[in-house]
N, C-alpha and C. Protein backbone atom coordinates (compact mmCIF):
# COMPACT_ATOMS: atom_id res chain seq x y z
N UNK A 1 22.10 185.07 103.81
CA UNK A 1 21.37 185.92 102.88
C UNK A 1 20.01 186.26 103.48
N UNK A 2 19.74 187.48 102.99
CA UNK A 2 18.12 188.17 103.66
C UNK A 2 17.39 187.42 103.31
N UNK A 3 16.07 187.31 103.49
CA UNK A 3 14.58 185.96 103.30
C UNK A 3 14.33 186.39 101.95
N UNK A 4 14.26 188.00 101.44
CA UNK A 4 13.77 188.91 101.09
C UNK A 4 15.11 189.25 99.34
N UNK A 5 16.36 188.75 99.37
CA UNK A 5 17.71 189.21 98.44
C UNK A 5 17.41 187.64 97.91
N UNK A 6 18.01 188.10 96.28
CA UNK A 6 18.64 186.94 95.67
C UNK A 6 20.04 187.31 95.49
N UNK A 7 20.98 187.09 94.87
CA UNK A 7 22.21 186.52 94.31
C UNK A 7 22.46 187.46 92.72
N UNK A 8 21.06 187.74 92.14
CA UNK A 8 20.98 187.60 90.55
C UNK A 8 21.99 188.74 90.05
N UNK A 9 21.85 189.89 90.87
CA UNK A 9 23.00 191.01 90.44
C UNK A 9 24.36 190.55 90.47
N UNK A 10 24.51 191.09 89.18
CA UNK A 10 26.08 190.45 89.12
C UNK A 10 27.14 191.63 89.39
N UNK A 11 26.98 192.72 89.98
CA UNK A 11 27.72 193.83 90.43
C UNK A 11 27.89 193.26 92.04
N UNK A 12 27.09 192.48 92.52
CA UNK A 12 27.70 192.06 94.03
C UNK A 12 26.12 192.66 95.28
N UNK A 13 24.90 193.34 94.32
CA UNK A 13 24.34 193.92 95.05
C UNK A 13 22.87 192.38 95.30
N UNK A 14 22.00 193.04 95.60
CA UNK A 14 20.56 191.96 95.83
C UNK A 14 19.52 192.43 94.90
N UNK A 15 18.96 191.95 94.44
CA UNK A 15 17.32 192.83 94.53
C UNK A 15 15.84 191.46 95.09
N UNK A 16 15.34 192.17 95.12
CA UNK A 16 14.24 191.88 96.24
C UNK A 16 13.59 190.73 95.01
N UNK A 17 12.98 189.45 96.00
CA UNK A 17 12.63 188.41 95.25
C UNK A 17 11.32 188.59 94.75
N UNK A 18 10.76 189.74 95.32
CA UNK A 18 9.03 190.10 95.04
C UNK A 18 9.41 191.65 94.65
N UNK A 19 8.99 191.51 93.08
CA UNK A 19 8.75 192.79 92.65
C UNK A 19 7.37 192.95 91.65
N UNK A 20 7.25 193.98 92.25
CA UNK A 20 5.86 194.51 91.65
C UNK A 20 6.25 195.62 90.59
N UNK A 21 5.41 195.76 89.49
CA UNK A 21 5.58 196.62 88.58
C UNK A 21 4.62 197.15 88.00
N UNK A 22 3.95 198.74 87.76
CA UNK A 22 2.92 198.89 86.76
C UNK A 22 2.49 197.88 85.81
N UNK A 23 1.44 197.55 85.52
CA UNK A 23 0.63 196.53 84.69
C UNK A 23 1.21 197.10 83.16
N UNK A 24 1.02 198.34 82.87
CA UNK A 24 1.59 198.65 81.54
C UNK A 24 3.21 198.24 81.31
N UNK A 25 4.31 199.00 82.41
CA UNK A 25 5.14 198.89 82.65
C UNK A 25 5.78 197.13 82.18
N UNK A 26 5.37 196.36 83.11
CA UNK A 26 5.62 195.37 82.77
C UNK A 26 5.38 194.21 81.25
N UNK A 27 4.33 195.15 80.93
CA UNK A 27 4.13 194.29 79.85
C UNK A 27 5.43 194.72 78.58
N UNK A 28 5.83 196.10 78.43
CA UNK A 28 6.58 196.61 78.07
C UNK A 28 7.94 195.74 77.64
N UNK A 29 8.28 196.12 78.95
CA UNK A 29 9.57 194.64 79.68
C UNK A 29 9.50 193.39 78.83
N UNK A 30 8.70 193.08 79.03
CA UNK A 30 8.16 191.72 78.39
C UNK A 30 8.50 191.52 76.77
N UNK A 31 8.00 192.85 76.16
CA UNK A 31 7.80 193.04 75.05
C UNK A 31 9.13 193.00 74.19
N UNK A 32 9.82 193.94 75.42
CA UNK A 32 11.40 194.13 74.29
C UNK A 32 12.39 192.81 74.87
N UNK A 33 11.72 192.46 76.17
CA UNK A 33 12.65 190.79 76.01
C UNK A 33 12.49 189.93 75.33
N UNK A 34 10.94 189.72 74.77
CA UNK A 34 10.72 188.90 73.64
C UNK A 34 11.49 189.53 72.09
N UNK A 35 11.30 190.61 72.26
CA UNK A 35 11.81 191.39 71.11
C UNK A 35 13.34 191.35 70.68
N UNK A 36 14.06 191.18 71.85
CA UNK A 36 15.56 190.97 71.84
C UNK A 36 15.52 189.33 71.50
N UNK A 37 14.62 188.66 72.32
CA UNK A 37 15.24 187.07 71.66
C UNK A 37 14.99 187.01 70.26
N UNK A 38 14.05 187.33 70.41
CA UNK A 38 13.58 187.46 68.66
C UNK A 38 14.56 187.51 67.42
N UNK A 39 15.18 188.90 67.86
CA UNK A 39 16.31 189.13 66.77
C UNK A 39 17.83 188.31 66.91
N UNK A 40 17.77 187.82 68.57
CA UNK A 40 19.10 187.22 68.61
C UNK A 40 19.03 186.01 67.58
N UNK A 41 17.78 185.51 67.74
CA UNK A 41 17.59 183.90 67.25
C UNK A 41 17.48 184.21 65.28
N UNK A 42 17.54 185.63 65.02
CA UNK A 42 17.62 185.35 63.53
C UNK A 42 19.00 186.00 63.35
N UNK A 43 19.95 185.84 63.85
CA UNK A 43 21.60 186.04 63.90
C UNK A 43 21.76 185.07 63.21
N UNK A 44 22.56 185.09 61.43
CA UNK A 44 22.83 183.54 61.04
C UNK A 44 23.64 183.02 61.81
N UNK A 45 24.40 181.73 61.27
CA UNK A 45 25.16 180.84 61.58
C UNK A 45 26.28 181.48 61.34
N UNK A 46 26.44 182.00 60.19
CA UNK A 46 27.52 182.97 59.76
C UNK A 46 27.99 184.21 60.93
N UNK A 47 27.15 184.54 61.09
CA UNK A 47 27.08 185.60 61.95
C UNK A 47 27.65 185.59 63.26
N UNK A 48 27.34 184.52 63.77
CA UNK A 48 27.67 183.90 65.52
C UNK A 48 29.01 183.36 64.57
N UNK A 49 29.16 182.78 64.19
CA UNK A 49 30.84 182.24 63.69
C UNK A 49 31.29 183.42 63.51
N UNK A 50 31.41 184.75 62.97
CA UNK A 50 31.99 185.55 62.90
C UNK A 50 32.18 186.60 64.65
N UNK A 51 30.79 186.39 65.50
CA UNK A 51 30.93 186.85 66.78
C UNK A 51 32.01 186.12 67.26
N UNK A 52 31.95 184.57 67.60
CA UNK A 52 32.67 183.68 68.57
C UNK A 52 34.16 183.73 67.73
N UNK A 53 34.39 184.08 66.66
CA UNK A 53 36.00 184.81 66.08
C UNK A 53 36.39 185.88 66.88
N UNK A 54 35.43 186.53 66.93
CA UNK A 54 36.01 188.14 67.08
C UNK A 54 36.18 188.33 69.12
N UNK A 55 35.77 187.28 69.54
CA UNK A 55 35.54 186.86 70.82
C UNK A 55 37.17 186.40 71.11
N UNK A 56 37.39 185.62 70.40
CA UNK A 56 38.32 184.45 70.62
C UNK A 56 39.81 185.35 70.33
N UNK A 57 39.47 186.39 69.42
CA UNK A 57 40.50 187.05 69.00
C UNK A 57 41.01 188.57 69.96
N UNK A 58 40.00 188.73 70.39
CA UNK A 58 39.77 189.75 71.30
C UNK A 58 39.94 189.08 73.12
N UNK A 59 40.15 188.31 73.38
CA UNK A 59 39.72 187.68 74.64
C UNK A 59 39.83 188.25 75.58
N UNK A 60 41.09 188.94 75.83
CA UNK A 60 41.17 189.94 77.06
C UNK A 60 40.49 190.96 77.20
N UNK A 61 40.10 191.92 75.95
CA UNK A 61 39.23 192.73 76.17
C UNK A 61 38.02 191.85 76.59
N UNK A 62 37.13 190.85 75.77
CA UNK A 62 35.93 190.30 76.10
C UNK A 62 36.07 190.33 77.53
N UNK A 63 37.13 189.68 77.86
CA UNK A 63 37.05 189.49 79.63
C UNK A 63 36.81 190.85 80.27
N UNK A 64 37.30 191.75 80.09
CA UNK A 64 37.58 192.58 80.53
C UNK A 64 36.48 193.58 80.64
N UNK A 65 35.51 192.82 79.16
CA UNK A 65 34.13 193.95 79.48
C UNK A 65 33.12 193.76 79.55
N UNK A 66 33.19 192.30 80.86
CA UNK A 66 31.65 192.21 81.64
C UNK A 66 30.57 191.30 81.26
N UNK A 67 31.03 191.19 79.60
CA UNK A 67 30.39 190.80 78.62
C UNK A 67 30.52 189.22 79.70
N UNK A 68 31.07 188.83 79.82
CA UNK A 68 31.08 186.85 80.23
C UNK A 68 30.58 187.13 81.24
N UNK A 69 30.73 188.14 82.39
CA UNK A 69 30.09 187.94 83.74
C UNK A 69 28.46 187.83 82.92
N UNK A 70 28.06 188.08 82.85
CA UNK A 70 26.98 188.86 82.53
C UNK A 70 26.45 187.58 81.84
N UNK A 71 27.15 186.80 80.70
CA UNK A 71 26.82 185.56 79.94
C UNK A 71 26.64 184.47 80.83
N UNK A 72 27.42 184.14 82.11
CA UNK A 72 27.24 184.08 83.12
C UNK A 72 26.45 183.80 84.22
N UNK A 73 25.77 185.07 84.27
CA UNK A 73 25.14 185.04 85.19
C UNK A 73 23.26 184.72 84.29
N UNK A 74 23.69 184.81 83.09
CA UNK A 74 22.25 184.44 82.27
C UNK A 74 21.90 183.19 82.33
N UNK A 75 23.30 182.42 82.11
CA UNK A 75 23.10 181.22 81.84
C UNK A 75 22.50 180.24 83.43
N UNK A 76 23.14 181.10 84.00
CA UNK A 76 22.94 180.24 85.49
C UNK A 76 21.47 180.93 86.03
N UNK A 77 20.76 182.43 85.68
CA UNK A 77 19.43 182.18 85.82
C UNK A 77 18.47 181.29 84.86
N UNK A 78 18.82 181.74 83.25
CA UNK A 78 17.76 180.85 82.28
C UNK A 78 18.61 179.36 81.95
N UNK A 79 19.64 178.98 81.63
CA UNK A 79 20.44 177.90 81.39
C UNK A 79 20.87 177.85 80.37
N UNK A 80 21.86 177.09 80.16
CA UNK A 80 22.35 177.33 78.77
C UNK A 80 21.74 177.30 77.23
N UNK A 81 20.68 176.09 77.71
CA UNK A 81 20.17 176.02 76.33
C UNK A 81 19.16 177.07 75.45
N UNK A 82 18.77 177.97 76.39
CA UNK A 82 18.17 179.48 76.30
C UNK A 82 19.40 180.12 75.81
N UNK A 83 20.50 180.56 76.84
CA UNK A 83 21.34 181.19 76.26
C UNK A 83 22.36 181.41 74.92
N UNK A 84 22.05 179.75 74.68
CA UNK A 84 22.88 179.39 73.49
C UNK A 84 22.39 178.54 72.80
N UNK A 85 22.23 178.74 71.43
CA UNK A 85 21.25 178.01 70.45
C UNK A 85 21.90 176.74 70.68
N UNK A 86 23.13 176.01 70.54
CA UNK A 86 23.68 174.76 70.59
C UNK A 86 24.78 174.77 71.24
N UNK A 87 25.53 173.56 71.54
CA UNK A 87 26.49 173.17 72.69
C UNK A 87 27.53 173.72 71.85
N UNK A 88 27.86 173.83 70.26
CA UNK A 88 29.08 174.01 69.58
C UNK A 88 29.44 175.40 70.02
N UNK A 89 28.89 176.55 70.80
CA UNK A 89 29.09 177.60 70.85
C UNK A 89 29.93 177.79 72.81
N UNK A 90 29.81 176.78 73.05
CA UNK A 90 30.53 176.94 74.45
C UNK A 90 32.13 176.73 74.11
């Protein structure tokens, strides 16, 4: 691997381990990633039981659309316990 590539793309490509971004720009970024955890983490209990159904019932499509690579490749940059409120959901 280049000095310069990580791994993190999950299409098979690199991106560069030093990135720079507009000062506004980035804060942005920031903003709607906090903004997305935000709302994931007020998903009831109900709610994720009704996702991990419709998962379980669907499986081949789920597989099929990227959705797990992608769960994936989150978990193995932030870890699971970011990715998933508790162990009952693996």
């Amino acid at each position: 691997m280049h000095p310069y590539d990580t791994a993190i793309d999950p299409r098979g490509g690199a991106f560069p381990r030093r990135l720079e971004l507009p000062g506004l720009f980035a804060e942005y970024l920031f903003e709607q990633a906090q903004r997305a955890r935000r709302s994931q983490q007020l998903i009831s209990d109900r709610q994720n039981g009704l996702i991990r159904k419709a998962y379980r019932a669907n499986m081949d499509r789920a597989a099929g659309s990227g959705t797990l690579d992608s769960l994936a490749a989150h978990m193995a940059m932030f870890g699971r316990e970011v990715v998933f409120r508790d162990e009952s959901e693996f």
